[in-house]
Protein backbone atom coordinates (compact mmCIF):
# COMPACT_ATOMS: atom_id res chain seq x y z
CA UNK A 1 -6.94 103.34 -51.91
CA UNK A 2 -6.65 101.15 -49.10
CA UNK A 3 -7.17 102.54 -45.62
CA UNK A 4 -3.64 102.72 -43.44
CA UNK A 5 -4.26 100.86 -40.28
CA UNK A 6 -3.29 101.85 -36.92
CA UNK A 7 -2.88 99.97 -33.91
CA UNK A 8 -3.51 101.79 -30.46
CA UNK A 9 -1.40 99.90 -27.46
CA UNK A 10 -2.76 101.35 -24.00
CA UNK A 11 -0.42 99.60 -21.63
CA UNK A 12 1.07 99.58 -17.94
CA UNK A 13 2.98 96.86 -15.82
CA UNK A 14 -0.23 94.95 -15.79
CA UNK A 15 -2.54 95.42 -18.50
CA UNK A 16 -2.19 96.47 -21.88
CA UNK A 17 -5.43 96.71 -24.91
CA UNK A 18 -5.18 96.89 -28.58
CA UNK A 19 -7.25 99.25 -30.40
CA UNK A 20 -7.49 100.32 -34.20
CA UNK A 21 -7.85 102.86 -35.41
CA UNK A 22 -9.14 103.03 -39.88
CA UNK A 23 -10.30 106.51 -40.15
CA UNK A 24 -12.16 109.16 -38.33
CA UNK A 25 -15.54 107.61 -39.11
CA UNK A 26 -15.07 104.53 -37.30
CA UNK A 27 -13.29 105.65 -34.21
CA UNK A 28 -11.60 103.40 -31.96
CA UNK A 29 -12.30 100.34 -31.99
CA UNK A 30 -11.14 97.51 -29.33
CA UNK A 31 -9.50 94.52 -31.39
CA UNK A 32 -10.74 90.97 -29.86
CA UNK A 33 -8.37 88.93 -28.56
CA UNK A 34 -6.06 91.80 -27.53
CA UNK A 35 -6.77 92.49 -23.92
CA UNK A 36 -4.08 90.62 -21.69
CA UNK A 37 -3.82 91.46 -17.90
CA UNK A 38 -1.66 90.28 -15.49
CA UNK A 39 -2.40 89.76 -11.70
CA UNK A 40 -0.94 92.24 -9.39
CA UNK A 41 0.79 90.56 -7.31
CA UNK A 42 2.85 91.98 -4.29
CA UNK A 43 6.73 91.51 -4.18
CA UNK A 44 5.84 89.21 -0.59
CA UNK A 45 2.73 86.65 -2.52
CA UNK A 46 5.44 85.92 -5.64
CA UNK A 47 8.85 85.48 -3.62
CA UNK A 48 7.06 83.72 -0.62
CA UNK A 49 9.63 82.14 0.66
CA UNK A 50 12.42 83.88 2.91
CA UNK A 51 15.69 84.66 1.18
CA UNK A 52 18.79 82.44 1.48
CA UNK A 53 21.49 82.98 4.87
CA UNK A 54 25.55 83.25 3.80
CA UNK A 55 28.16 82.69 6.34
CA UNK A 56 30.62 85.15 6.38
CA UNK A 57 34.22 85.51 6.65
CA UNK A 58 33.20 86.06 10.73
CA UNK A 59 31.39 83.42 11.16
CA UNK A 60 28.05 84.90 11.31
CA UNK A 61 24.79 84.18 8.95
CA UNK A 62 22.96 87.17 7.16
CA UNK A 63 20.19 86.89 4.63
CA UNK A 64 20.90 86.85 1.29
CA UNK A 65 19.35 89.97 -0.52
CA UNK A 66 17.04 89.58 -4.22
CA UNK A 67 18.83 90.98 -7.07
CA UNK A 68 15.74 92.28 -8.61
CA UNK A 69 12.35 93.22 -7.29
CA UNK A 70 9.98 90.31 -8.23
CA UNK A 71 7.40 92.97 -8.96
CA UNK A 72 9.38 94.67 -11.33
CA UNK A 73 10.73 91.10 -13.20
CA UNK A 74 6.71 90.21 -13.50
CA UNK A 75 5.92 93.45 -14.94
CA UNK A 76 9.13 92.99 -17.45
CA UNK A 77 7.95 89.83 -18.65
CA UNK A 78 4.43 91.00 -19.25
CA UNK A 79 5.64 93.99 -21.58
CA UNK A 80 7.93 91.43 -23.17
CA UNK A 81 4.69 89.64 -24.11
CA UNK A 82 2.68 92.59 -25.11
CA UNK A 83 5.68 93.25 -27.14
CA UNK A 84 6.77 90.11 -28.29
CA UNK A 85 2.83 89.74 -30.57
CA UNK A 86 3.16 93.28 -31.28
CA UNK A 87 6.26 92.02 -33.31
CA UNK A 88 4.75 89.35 -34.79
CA UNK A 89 1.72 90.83 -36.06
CA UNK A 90 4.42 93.63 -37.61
CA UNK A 91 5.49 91.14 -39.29
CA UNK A 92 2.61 89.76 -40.36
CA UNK A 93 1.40 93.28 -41.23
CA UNK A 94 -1.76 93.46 -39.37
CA UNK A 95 -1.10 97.39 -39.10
CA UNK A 96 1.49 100.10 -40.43
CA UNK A 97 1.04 102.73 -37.80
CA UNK A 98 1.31 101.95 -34.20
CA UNK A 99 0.56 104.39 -31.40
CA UNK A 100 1.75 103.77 -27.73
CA UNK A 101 0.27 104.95 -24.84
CA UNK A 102 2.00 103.83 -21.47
CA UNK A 103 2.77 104.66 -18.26
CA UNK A 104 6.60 106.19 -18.10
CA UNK A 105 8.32 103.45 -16.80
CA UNK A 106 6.18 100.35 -19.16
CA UNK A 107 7.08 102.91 -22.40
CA UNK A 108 10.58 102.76 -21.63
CA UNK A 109 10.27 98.68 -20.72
CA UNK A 110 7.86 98.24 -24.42
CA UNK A 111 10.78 100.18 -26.21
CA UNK A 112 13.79 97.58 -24.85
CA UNK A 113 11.13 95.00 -26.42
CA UNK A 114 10.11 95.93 -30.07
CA UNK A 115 12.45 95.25 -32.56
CA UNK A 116 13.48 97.78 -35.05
CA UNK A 117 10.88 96.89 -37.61
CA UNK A 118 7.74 97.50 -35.23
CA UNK A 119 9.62 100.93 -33.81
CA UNK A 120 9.57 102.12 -37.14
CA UNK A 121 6.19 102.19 -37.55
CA UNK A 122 5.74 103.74 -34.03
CA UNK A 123 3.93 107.51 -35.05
CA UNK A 124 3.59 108.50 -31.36
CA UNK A 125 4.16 108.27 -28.01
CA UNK A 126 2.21 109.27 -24.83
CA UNK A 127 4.17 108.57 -21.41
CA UNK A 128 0.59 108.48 -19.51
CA UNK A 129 -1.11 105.46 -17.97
CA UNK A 130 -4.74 105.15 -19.84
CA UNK A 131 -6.09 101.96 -18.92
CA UNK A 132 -8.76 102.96 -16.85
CA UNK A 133 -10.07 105.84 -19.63
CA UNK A 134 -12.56 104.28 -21.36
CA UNK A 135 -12.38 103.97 -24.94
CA UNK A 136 -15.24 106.77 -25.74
CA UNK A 137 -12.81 109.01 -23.50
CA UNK A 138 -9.85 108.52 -25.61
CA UNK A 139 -9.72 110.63 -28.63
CA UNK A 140 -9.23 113.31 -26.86
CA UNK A 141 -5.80 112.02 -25.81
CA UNK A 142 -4.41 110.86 -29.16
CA UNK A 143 -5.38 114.47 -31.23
CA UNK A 144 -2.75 114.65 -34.46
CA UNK A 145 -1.41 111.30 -33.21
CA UNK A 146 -4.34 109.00 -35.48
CA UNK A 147 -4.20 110.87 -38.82
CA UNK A 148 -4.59 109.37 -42.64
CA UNK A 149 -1.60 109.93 -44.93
């Protein structure tokens, strides 16, 4: 019987890992090629420039306020990423279980992201940021989550 492969994502606004997981004898196991990592970059080095002035109905100028937090828009767009290959190596079936571990606010961004077909394959779910545990450390944190059916 072939082993059921599952994929580990350890992610935050910045930096997310794949790991996979094929059994209790092997452990985890850090997949090449997965590791992405984004610069932190404050809200003042990406938007360097000042806002926009509007004239108003008195004559006077005021500054024209951002929308969204630049910050928060970079860190969007790197969980789309993460999420976007997660998708596509769904599809391609590179794993059947997949186990997230994220910080609270990049869970709830990674879940907007995957389509239906990669949720469904989504076993578990840990709201905590582990990207700085090392891999030795975490089996500790996924016990029940990386089990063989």
């Amino acid at each position: 019987m072939k082993p059921t492969v599952t994929w580990v994502l350890i992610a935050d606004g910045a930096q997310a890992r794949v790991l996979e997981y094929s059994g209790p004898s092997k452990g985890l196991v850090q997949l090449e090629g997965l590791k992405f990592q984004d610069a932190r970059l404050k809200s003042g080095e990406i938007m360097s420039d000042r806002p926009g002035r509007a004239n108003s109905v008195s004559g006077s100028r005021a500054a024209i306020e951002h929308r969204t937090d630049p910050s928060d828009f970079r860190e969007s767009e790197f969980l789309r990423s993460v999420a976007d290959m997660l998708n596509q190596k769904s599809l391609e079936g590179a794993f059947r279980k997949l186990v997230i571990a994220a910080a609270p606010q990049a869970l709830g961004e990674l879940r907007r992201f995957l389509t239906p077909g990669t949720m469904e394959k989504v076993t578990a779910e840990l709201s905590k940021d582990l990207t700085t545990v090392p891999i030795l450390d975490l089996g500790k944190h996924f016990e029940g989550a990386l089990t063989l059916q």
